[in-house]
Protein backbone atom coordinates (compact mmCIF):
# COMPACT_ATOMS: atom_id res chain seq x y z
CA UNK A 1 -138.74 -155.73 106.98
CA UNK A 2 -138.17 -152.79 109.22
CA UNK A 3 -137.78 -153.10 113.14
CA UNK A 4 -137.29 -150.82 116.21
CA UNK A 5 -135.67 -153.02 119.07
CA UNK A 6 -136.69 -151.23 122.28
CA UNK A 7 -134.44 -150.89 125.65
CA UNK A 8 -135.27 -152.43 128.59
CA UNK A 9 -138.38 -150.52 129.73
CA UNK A 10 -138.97 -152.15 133.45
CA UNK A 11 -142.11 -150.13 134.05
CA UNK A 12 -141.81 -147.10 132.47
CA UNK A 13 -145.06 -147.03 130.38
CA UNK A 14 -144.83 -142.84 129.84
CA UNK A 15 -141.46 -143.14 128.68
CA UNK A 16 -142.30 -146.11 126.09
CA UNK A 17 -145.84 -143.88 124.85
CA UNK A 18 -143.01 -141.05 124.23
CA UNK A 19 -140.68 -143.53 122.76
CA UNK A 20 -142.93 -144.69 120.41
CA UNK A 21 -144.68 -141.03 119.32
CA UNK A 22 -141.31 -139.99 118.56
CA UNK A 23 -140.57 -142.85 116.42
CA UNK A 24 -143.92 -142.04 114.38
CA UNK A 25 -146.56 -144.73 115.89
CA UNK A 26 -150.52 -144.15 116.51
CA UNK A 27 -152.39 -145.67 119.06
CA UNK A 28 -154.64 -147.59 117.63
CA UNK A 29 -157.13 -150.39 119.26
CA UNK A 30 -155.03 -150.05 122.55
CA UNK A 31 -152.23 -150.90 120.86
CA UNK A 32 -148.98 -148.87 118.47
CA UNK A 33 -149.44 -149.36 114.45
CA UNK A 34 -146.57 -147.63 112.79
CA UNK A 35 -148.11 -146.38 108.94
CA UNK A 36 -145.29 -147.87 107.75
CA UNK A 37 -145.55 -151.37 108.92
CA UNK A 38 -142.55 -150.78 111.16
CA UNK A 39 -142.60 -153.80 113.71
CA UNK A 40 -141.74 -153.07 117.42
CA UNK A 41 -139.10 -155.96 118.95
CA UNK A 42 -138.82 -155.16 123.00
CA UNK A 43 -135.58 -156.59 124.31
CA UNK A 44 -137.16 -157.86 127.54
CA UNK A 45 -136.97 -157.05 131.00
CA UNK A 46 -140.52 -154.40 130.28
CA UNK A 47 -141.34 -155.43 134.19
CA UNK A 48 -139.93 -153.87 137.54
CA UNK A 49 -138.76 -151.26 139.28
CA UNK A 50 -140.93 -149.14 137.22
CA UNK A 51 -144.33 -147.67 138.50
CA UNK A 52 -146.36 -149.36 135.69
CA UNK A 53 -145.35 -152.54 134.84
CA UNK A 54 -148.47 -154.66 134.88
CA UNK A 55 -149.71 -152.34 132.20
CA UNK A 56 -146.47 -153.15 130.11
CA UNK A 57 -147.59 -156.89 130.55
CA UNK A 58 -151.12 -155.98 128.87
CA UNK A 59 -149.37 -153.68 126.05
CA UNK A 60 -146.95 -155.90 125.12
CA UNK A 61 -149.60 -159.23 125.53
CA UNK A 62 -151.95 -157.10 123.18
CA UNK A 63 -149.17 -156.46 120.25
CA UNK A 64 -147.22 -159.79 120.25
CA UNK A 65 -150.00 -162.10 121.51
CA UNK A 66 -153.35 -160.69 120.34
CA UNK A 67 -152.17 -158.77 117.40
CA UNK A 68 -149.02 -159.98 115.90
CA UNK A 69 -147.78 -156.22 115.64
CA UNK A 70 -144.63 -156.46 117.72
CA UNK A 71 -142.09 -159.34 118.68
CA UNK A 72 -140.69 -160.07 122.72
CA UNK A 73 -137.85 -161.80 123.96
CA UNK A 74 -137.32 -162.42 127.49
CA UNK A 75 -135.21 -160.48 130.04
CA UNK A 76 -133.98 -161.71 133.58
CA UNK A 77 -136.82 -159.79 135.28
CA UNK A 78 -139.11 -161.49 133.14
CA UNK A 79 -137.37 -165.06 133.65
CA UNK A 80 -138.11 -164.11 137.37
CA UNK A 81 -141.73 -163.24 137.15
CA UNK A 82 -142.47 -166.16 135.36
CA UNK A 83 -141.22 -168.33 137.88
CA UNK A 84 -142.91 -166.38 140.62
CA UNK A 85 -146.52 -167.14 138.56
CA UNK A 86 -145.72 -170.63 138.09
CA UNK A 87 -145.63 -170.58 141.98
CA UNK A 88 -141.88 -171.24 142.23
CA UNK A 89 -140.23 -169.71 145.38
CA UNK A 90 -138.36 -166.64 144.37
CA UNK A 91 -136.75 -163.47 146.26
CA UNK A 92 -138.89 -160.38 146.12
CA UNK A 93 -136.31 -157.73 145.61
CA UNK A 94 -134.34 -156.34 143.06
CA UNK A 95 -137.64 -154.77 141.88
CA UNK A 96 -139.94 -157.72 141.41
CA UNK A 97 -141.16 -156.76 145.18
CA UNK A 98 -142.80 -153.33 142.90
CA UNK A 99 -144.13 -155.47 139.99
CA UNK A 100 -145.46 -158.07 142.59
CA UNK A 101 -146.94 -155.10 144.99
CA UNK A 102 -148.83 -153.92 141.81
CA UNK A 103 -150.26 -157.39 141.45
CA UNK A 104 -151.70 -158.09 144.17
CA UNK A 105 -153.42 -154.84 144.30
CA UNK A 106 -155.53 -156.07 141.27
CA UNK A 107 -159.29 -157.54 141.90
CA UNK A 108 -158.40 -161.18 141.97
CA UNK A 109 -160.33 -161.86 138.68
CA UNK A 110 -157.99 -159.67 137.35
CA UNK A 111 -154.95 -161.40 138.78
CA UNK A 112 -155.44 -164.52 137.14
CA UNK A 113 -156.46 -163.24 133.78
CA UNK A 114 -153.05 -161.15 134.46
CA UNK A 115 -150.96 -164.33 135.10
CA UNK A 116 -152.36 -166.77 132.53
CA UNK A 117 -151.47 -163.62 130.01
CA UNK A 118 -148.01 -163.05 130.80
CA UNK A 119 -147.60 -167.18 131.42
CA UNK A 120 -148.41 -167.80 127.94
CA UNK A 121 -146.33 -164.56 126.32
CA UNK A 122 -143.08 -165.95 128.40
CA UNK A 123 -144.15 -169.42 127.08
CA UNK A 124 -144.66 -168.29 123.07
CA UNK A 125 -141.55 -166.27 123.18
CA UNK A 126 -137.98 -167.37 122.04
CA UNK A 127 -135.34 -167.39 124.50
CA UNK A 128 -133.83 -164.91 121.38
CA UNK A 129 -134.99 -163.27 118.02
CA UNK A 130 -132.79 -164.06 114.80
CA UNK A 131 -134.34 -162.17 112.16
CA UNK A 132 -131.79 -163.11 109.03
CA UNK A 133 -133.30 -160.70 106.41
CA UNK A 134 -131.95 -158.16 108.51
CA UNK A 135 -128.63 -160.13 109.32
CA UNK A 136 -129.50 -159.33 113.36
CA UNK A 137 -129.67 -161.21 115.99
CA UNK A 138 -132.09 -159.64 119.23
CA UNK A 139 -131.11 -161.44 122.94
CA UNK A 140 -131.64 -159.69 125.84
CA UNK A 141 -128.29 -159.94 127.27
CA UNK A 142 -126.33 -160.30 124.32
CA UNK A 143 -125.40 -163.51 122.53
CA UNK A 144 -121.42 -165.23 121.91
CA UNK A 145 -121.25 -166.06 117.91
CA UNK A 146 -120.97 -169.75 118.95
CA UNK A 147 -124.10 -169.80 120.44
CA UNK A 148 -125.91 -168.39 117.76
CA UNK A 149 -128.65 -171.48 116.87
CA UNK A 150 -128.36 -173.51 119.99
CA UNK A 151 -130.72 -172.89 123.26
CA UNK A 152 -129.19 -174.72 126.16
CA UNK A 153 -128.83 -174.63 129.59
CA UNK A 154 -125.09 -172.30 129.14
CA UNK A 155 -126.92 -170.17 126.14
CA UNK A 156 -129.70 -169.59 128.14
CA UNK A 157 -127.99 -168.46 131.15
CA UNK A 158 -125.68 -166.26 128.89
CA UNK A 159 -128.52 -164.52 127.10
CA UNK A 160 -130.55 -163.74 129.80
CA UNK A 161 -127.69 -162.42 132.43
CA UNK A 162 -124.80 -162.40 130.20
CA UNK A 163 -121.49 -163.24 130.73
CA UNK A 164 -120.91 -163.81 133.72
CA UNK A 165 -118.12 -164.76 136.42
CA UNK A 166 -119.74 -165.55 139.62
CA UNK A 167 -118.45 -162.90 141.28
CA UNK A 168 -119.34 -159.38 142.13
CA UNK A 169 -117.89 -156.23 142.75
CA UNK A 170 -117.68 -153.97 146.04
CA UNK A 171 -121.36 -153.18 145.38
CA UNK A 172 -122.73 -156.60 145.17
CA UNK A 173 -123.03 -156.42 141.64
CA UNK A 174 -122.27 -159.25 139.20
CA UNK A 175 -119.18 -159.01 137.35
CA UNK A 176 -119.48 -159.76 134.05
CA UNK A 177 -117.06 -160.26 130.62
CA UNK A 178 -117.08 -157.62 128.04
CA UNK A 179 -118.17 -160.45 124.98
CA UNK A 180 -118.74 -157.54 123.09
CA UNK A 181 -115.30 -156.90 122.29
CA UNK A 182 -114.47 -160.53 120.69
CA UNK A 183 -117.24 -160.48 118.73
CA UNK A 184 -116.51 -161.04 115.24
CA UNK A 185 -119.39 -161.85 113.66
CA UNK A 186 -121.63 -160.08 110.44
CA UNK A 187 -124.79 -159.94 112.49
CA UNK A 188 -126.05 -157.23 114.68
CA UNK A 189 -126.18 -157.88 118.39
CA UNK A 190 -128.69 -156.01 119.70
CA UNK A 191 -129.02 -156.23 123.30
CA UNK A 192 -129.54 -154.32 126.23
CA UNK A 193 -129.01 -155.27 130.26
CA UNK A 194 -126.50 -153.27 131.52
CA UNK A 195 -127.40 -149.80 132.16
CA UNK A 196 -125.04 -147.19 130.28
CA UNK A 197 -125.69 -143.44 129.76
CA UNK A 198 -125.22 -143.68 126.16
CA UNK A 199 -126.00 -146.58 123.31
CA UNK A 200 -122.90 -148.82 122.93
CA UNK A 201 -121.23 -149.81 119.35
CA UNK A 202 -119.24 -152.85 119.81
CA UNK A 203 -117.66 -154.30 116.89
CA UNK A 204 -120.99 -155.02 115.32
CA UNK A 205 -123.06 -155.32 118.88
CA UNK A 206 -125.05 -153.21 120.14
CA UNK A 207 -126.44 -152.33 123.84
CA UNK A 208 -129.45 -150.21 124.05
CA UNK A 209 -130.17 -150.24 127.69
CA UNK A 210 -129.65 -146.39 128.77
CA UNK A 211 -130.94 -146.77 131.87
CA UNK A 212 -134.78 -145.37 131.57
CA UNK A 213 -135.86 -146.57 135.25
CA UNK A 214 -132.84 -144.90 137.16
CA UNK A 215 -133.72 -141.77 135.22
CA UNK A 216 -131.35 -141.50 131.99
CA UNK A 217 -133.72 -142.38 128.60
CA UNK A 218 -135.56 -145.21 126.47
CA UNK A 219 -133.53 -145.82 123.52
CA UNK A 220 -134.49 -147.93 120.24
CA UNK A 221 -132.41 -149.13 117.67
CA UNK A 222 -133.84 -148.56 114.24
CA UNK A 223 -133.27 -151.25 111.38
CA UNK A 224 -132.09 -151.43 108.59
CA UNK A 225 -131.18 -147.91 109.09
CA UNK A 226 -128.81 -148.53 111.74
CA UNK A 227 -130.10 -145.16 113.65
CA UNK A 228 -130.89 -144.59 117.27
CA UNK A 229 -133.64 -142.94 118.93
CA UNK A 230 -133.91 -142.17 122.74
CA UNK A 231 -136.02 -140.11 124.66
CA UNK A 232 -135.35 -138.73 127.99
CA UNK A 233 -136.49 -140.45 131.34
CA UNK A 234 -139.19 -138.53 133.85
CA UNK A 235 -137.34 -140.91 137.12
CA UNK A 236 -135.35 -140.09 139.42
CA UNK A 237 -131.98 -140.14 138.49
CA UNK A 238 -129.88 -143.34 140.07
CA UNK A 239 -126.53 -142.54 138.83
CA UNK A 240 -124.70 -145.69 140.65
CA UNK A 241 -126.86 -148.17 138.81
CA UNK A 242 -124.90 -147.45 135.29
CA UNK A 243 -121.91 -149.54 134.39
CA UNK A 244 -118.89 -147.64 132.67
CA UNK A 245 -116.49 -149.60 130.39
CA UNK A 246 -113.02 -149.24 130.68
């Protein structure tokens, strides 16, 4: 089996046709075939903030739904959008105010067809992706080795925001543990989350989100090959949204 775990995309549907040209797919049937079977994991969080989410919700429905041709695991952002279509009563900012504006610009045929879709991806997905012939683990946000197998309440909260403290810094953003660096285990991490400029080797973790919606680039992790591929962002450049590690 050979995989390429994509970044957080939030949107950025000319970045991810780039991504995946690059990386040697077609477009076929409204969808990415790679001629070598490759198989396409996104790492969540493919909605807001973006300008084209709603048609990442109908790419990736097509692949992983439709198709079988690519696997999904949930982000935050997607967490959040799922609550908002089950009607639950959730803040509009932090980007799902653009993914929201977008639809409920659509016909309203087209809404519901739009919500049922992305209701039953969310649904059919699992919270992460353990894919043992590869020895690699795929959660959104990163996973501790202990909670490798289990899906709680603590796991759940842990893989889709990671590890966090409660409290925030002097920008009102959440403060969170570096897990990466007491991870001991044999299985690749691959997660994404926290914007950084470049791709991030932790013991055997890695973090792939470089930040394509505040303007840096799309990166994918190739496996087994253990090789990275990015290509460069056409936003605007937010250079306060990336974290730095010490």
């Amino acid at each position: 089996m050979k995989i390429d775990v994509i970044g957080d995309v939030h949107g950025c549907m000319d970045e991810l046709k780039e991504l995946f040209h690059t990386l040697g797919y077609r477009h076929e049937k409204q969808i990415f075939l790679h001629p070598d079977g490759r198989t396409p994991v996104f790492l969540g969080d493919i909605t807001d903030r973006g300008p084209h989410s709603i048609a990442l919700i109908k790419l990736v429905y097509e692949m992983v739904i439709v198709h079988k041709k690519a696997y999904y695991v949930p982000g935050n952002h997607c967490n959040k959008l799922y609550r908002y279509f089950l009607g639950n009563d959730v803040m509009q900012r932090y980007g799902l105010e653009t993914t929201v504006a977008e639809y409920t610009s659509l016909p309203k045929s087209e809404q519901q067809t739009l919500k049922e879709q992305f209701i039953e991806l969310y649904e059919n997905t699992p919270l992460y992706l353990e894919i043992p012939e590869l020895k690699t683990i795929v959660a959104h946000a990163g996973i501790k080795e202990a909670y490798i197998g289990r899906t709680d309440n603590r796991v759940k909260t842990f893989v889709l925001y990671g590890d966090i403290t409660g409290k925030f810094d002097e920008d009102g953003r959440p403060i969170r543990r570096d897990w990466a660096q007491d991870y001991q285990g044999s299985h690749w991490i691959v997660y994404g989350h926290t914007p950084i400029k470049e791709p991030r080797i932790i013991n055997k973790t890695i973090n792939i989100d470089t930040g394509c919606v505040f303007g840096n680039m799309l990166t994918a992790f190739r496996l087994p090959e253990e090789k990275i591929v990015s290509v460069p962002s056409i936003q605007p450049l937010v250079g306060e949204k990336f974290h730095y590690f010490e």
